[in-house]
Structures are given as structure tokens and as C-alpha cells.
PDB file of N, CA and C in Angstrom:
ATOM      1  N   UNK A   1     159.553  12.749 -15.968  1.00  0.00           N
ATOM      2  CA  UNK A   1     160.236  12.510 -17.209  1.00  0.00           C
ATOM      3  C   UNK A   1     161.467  11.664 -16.917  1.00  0.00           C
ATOM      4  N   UNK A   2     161.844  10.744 -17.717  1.00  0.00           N
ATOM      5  CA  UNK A   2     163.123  10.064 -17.507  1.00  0.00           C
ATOM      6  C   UNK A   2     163.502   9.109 -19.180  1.00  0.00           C
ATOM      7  N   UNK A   3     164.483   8.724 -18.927  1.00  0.00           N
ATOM      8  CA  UNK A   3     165.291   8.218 -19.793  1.00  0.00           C
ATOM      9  C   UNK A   3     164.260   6.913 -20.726  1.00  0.00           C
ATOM     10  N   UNK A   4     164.215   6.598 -21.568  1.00  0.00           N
ATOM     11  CA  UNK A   4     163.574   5.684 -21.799  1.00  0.00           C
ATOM     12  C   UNK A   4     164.050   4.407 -22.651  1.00  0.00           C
ATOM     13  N   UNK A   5     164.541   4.840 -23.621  1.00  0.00           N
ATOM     14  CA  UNK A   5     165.735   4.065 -24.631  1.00  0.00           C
ATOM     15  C   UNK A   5     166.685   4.644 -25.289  1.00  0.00           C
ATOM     16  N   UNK A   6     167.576   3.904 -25.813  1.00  0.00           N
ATOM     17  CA  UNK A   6     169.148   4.030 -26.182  1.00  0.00           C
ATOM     18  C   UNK A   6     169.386   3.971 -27.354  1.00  0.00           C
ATOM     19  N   UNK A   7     169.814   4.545 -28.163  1.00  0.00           N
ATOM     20  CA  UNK A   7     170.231   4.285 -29.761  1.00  0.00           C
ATOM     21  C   UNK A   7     171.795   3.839 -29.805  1.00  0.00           C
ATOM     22  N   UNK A   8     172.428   4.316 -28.275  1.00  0.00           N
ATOM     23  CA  UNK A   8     173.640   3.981 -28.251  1.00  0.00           C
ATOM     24  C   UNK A   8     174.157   3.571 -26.810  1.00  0.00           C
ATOM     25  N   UNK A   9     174.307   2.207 -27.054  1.00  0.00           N
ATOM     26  CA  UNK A   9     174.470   1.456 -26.218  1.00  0.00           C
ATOM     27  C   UNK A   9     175.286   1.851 -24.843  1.00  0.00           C
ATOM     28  N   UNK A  10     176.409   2.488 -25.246  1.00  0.00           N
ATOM     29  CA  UNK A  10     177.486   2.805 -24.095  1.00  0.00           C
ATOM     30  C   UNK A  10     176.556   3.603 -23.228  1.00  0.00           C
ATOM     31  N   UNK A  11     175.786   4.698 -23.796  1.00  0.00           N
ATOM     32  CA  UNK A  11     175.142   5.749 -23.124  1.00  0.00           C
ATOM     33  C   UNK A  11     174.347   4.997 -21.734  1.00  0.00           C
ATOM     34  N   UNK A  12     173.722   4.451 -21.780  1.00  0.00           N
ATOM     35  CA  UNK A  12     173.344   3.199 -21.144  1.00  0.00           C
ATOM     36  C   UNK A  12     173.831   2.704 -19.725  1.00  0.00           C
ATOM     37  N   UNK A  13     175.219   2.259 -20.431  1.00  0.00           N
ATOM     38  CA  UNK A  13     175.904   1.734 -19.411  1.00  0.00           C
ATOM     39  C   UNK A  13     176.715   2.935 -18.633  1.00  0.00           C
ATOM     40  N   UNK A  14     177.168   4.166 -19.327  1.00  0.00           N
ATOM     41  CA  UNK A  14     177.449   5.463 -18.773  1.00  0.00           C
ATOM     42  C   UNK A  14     176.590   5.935 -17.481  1.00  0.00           C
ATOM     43  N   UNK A  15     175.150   6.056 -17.949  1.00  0.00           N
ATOM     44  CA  UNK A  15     174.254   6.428 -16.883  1.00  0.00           C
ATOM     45  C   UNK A  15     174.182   5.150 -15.706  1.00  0.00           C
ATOM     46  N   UNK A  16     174.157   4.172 -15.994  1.00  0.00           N
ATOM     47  CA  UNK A  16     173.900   2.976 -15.086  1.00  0.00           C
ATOM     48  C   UNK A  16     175.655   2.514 -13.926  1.00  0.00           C
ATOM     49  N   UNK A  17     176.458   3.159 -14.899  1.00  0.00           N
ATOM     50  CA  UNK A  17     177.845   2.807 -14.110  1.00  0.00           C
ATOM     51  C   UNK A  17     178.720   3.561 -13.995  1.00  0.00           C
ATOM     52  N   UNK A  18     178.480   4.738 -15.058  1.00  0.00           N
ATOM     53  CA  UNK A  18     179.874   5.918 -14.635  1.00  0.00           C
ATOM     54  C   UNK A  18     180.656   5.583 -15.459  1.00  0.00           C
ATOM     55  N   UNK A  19     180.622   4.685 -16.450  1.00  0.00           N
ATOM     56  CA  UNK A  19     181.845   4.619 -17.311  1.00  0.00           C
ATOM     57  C   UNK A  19     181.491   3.826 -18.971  1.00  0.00           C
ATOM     58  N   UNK A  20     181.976   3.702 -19.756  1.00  0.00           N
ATOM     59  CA  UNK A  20     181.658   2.576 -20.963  1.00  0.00           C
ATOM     60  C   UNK A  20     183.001   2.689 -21.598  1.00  0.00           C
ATOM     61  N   UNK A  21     183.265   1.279 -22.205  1.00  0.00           N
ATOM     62  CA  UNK A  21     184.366   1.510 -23.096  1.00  0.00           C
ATOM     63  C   UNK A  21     183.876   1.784 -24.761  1.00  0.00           C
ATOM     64  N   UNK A  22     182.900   1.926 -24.948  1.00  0.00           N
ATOM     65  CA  UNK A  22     181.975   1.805 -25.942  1.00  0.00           C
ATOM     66  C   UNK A  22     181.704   4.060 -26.116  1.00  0.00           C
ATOM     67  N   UNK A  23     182.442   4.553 -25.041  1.00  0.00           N
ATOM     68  CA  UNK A  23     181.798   6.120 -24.954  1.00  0.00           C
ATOM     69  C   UNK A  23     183.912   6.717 -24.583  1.00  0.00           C
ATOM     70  N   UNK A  24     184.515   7.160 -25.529  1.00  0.00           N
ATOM     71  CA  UNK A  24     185.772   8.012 -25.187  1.00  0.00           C
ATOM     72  C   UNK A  24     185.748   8.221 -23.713  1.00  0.00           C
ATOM     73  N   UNK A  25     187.018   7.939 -23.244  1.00  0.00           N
ATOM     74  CA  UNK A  25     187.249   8.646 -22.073  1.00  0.00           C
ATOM     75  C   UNK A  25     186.837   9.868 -21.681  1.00  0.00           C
ATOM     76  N   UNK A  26     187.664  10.740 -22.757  1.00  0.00           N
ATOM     77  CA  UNK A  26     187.252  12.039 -22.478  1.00  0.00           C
ATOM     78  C   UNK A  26     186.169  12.673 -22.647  1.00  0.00           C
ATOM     79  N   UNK A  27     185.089  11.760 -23.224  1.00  0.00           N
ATOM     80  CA  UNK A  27     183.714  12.531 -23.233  1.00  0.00           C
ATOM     81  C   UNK A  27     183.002  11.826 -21.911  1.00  0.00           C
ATOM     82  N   UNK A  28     183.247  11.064 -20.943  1.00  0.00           N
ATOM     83  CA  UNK A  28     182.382  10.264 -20.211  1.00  0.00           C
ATOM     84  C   UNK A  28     181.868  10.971 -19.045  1.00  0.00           C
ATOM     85  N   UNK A  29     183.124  12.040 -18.253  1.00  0.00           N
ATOM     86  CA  UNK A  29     182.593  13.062 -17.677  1.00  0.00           C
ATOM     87  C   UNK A  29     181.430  14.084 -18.119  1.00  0.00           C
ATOM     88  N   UNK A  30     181.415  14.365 -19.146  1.00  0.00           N
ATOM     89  CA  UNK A  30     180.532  15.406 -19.675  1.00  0.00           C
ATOM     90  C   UNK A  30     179.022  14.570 -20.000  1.00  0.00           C
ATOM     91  N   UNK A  31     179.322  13.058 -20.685  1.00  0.00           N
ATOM     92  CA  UNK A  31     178.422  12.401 -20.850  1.00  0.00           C
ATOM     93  C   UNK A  31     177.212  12.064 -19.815  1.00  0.00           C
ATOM     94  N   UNK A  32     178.319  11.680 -18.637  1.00  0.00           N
ATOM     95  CA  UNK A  32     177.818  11.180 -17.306  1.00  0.00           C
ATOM     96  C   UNK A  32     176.803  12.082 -16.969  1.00  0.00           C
ATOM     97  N   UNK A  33     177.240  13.623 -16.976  1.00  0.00           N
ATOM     98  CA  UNK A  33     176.813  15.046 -16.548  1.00  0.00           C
ATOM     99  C   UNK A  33     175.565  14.741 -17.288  1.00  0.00           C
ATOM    100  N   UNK A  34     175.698  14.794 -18.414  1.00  0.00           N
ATOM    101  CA  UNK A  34     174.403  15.477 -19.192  1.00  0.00           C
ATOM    102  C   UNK A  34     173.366  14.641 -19.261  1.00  0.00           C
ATOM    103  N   UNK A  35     174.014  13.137 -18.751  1.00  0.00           N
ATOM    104  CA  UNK A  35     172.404  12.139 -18.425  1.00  0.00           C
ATOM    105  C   UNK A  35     171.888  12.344 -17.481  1.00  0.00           C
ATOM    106  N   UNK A  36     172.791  12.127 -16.621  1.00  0.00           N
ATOM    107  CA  UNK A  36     171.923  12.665 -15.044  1.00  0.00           C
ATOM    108  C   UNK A  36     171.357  13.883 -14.986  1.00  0.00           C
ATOM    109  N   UNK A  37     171.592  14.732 -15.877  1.00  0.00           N
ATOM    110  CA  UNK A  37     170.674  15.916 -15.402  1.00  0.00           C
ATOM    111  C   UNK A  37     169.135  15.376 -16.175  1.00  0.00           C
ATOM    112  N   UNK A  38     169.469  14.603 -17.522  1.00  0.00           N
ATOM    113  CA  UNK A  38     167.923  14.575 -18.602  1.00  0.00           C
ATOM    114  C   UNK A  38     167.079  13.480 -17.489  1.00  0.00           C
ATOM    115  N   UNK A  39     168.107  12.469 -16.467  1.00  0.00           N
ATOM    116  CA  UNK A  39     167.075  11.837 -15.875  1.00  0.00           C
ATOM    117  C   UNK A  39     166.366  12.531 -15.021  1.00  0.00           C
ATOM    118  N   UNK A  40     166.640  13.814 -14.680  1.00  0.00           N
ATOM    119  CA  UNK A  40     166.262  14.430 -13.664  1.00  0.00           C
ATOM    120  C   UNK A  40     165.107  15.381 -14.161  1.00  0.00           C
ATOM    121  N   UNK A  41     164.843  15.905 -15.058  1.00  0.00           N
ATOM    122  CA  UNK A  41     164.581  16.647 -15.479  1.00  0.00           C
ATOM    123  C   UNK A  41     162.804  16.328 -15.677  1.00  0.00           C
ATOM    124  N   UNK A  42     162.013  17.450 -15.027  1.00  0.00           N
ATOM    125  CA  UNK A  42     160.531  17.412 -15.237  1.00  0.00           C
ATOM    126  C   UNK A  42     159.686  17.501 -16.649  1.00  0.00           C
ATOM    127  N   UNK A  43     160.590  18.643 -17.137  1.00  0.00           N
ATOM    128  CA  UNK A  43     159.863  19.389 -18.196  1.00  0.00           C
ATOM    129  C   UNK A  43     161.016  19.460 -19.224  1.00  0.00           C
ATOM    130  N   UNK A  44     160.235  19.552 -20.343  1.00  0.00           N
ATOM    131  CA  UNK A  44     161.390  19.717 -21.805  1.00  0.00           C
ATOM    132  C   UNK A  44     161.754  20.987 -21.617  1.00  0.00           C
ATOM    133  N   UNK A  45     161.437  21.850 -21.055  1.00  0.00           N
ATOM    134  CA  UNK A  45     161.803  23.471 -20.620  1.00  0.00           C
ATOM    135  C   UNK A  45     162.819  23.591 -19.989  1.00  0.00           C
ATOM    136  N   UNK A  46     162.750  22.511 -18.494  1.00  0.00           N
ATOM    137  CA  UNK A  46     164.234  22.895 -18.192  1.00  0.00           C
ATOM    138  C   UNK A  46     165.268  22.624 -18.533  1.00  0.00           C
ATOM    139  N   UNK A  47     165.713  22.028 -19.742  1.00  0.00           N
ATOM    140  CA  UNK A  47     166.571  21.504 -20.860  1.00  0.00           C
ATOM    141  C   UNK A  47     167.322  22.985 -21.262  1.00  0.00           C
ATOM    142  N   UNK A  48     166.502  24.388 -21.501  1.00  0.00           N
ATOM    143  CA  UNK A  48     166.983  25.332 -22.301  1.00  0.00           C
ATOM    144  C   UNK A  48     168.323  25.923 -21.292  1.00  0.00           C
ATOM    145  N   UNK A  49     169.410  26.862 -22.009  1.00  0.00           N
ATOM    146  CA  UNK A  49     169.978  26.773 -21.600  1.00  0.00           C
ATOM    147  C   UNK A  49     170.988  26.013 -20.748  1.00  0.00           C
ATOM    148  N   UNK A  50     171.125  24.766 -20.788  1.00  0.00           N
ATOM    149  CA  UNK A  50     172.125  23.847 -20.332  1.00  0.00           C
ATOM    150  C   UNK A  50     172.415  23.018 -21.888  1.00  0.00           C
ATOM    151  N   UNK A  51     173.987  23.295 -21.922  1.00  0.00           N
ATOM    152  CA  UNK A  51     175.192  22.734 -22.579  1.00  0.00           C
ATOM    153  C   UNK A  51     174.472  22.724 -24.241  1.00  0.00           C
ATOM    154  N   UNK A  52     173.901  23.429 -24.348  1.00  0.00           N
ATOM    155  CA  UNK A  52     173.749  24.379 -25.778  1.00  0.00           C
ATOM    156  C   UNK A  52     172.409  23.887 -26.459  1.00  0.00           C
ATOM    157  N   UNK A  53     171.383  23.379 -25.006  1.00  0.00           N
ATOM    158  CA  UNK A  53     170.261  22.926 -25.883  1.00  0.00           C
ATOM    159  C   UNK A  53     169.248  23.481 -26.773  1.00  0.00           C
ATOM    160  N   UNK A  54     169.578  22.626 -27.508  1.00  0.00           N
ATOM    161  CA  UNK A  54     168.675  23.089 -29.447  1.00  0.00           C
ATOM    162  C   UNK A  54     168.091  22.114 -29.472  1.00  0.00           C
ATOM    163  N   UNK A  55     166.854  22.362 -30.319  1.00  0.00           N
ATOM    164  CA  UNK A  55     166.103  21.337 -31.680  1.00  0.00           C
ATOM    165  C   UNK A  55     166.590  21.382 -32.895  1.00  0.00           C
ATOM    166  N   UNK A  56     167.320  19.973 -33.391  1.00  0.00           N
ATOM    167  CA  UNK A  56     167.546  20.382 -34.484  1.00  0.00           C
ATOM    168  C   UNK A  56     166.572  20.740 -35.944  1.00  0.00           C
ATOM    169  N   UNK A  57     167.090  20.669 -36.574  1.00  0.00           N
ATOM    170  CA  UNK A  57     165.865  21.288 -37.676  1.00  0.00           C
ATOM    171  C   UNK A  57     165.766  20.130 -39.324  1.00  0.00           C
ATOM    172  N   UNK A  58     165.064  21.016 -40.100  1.00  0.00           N
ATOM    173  CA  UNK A  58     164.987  19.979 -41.404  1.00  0.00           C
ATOM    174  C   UNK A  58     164.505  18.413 -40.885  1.00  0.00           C
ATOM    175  N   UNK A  59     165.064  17.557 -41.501  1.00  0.00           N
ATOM    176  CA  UNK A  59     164.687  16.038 -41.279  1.00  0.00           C
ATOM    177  C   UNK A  59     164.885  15.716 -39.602  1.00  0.00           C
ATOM    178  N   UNK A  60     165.678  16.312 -39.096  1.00  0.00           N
ATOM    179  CA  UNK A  60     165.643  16.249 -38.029  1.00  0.00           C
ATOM    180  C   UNK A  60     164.842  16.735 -36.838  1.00  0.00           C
ATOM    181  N   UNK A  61     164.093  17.328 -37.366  1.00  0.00           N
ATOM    182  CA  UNK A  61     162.731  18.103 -36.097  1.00  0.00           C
ATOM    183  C   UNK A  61     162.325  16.876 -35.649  1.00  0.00           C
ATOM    184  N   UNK A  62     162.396  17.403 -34.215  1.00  0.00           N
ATOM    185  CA  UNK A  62     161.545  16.756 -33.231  1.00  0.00           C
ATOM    186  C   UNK A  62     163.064  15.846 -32.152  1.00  0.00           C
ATOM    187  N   UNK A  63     163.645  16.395 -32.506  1.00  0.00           N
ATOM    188  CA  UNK A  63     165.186  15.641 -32.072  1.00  0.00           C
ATOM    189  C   UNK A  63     165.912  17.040 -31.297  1.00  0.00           C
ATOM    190  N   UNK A  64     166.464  16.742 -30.294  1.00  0.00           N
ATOM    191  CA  UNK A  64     167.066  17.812 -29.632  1.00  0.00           C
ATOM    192  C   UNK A  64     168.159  17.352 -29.331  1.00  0.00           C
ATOM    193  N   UNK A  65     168.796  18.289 -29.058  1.00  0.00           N
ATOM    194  CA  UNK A  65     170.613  17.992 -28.649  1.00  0.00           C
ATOM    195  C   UNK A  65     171.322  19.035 -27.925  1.00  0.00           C
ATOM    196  N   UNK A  66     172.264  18.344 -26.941  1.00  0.00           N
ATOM    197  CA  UNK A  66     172.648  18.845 -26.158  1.00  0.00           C
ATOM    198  C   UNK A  66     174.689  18.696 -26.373  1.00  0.00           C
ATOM    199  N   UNK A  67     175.325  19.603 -26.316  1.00  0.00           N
ATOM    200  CA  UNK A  67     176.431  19.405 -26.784  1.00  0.00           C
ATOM    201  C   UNK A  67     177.695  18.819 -25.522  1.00  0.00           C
ATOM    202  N   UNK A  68     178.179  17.977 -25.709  1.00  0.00           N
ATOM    203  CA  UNK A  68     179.335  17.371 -24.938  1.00  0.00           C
ATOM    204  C   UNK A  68     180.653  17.736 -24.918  1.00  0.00           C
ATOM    205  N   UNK A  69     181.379  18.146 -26.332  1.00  0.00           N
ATOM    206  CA  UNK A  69     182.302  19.016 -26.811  1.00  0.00           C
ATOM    207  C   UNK A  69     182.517  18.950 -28.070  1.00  0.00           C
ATOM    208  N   UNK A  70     183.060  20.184 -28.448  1.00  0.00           N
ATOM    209  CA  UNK A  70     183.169  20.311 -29.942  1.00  0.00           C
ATOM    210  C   UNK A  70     182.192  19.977 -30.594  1.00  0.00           C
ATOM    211  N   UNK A  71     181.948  19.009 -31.710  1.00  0.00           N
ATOM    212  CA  UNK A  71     181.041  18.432 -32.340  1.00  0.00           C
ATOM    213  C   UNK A  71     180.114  16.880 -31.598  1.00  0.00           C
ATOM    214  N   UNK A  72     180.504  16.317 -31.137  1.00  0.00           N
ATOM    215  CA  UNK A  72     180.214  15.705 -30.602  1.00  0.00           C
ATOM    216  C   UNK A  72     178.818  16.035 -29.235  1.00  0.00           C
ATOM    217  N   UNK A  73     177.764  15.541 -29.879  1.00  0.00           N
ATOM    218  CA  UNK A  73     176.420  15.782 -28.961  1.00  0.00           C
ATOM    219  C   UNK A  73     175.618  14.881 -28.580  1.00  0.00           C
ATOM    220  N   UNK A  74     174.771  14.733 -27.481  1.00  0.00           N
ATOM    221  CA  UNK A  74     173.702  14.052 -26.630  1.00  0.00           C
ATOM    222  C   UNK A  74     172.349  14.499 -27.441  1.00  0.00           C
ATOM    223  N   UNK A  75     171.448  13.278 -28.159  1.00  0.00           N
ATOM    224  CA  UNK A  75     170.469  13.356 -28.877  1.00  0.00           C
ATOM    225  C   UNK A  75     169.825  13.158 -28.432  1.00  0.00           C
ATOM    226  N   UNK A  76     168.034  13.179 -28.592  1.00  0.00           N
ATOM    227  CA  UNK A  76     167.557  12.151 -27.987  1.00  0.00           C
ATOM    228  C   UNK A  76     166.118  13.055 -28.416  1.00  0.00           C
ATOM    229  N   UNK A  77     164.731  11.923 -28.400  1.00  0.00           N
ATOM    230  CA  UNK A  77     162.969  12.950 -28.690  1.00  0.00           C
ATOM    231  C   UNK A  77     162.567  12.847 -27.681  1.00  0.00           C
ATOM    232  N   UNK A  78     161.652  13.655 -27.083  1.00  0.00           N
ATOM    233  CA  UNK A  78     160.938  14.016 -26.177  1.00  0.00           C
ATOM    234  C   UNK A  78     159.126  13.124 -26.757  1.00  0.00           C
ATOM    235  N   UNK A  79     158.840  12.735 -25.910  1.00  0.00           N
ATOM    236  CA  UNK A  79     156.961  12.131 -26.400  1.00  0.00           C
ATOM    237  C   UNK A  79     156.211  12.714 -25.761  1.00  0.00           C
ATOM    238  N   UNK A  80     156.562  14.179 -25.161  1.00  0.00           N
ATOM    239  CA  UNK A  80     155.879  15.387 -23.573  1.00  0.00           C
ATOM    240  C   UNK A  80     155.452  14.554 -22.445  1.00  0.00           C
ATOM    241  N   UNK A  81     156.448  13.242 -22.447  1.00  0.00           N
ATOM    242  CA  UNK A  81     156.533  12.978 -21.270  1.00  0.00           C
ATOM    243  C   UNK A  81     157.976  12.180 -21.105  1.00  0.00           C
ATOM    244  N   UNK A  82     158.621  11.244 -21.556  1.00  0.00           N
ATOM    245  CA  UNK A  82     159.808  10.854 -21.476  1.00  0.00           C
ATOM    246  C   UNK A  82     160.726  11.202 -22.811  1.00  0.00           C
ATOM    247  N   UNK A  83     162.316  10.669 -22.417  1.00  0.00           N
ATOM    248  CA  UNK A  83     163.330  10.708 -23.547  1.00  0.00           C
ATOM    249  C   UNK A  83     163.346   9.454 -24.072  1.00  0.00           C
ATOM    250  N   UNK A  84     163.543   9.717 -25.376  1.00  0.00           N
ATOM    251  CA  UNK A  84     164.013   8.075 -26.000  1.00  0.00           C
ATOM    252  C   UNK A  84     164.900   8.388 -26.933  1.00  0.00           C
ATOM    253  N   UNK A  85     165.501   7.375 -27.644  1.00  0.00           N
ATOM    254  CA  UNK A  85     166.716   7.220 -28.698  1.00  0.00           C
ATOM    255  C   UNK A  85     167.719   8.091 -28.485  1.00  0.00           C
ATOM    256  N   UNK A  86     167.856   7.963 -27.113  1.00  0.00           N
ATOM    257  CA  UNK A  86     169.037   8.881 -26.518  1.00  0.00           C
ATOM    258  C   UNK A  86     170.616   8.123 -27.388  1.00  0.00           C
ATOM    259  N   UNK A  87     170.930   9.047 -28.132  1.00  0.00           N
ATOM    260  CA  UNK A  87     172.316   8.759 -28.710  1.00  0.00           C
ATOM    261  C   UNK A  87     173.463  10.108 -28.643  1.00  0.00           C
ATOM    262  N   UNK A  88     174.539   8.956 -28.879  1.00  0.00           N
ATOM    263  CA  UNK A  88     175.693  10.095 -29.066  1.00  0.00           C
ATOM    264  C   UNK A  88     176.320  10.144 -30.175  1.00  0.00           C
ATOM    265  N   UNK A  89     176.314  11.223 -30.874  1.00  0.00           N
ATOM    266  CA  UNK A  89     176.765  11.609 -32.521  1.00  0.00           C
ATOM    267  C   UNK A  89     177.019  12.246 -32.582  1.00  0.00           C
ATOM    268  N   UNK A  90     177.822  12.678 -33.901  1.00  0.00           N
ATOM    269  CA  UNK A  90     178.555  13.820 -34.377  1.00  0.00           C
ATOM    270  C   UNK A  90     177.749  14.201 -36.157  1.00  0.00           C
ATOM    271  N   UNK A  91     176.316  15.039 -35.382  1.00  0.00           N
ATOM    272  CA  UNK A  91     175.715  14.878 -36.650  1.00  0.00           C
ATOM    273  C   UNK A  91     175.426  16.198 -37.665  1.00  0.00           C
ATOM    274  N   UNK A  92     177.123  17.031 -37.490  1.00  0.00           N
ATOM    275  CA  UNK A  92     177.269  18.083 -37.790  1.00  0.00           C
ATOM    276  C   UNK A  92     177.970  17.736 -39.186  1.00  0.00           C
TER     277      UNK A  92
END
């Protein structure tokens, strides 16, 4: 399983460089964190339990999210084999 596409650009350059000016300072640590683990990651299973992962629901099924702080979360669909439209929003 690995990363596949971006809905938000910085995310991108976060995973590829450690930094974006396009992604808050203060979320880039947590950001950084939570890509490298989804690139790592075999199974949509081992997602549960790390940094508050949910599916969201209503119009949004099929979309999962992982939280960075406060409101602010790591999106992204699963196809039961890679991630895509990995974005960062506040879609609370």
C-alpha cells in the first residue's frame, strides 16, 4: 500500500522534503508523522488506533481521517490497495 495522489499539494512536498510552506509550521511535524506512517502501512487495518483513525460518515463514506490537531485532519480513500486524495482539512 502507498501513497498515490494529493488533493493538497503541500502534503506532497511534506512527505517528499520534510517541510512545505503551503502546510503551517506547526502542523508539519505531526503531518510529516502521519504520512510516513500511511506510506508504510500494509493494510487499511493497521491505520486503527493511530492519531484517531475514523471513517467518516454520510456523504463522506469511504473517506478516512486521521487527526493532526484539534480540528485539523489527514484525509485520504483507500481502493484495498493504495491511498489517494490524500488532503489536509478542517472538515468539521
Amino acid at each position: 500500500m502507498s501513497i498515490v495522489s494529493f488533493k493538497h499539494k503541500g502534503l506532497a512536498e511534506v512527505l517528499a522534503q520534510g517541510e512545505s510552506r503551503k502546510v503551517g509550521s506547526r502542523y508539519v511535524k505531526n503531518v510529516a508523522a502521519i504520512l510516513d506512517y500511511l506510506d508504510q502501512v500494509t493494510s487499511i487495518e493497521d491505520c486503527k488506533d493511530v492519531k484517531d483513525f475514523h471513517e467518516l460518515k454520510g456523504k463522506r463514506k469511504g473517506t478516512y481521517s486521521m487527526h493532526v490537531t484539534g480540528n485539523y485532519c489527514i484525509t485520504f480513500k483507500w481502493d484495498g490497495h493504495d491511498m489517494y486524495d490524500v488532503n489536509f482539512e478542517d472538515y468539521h
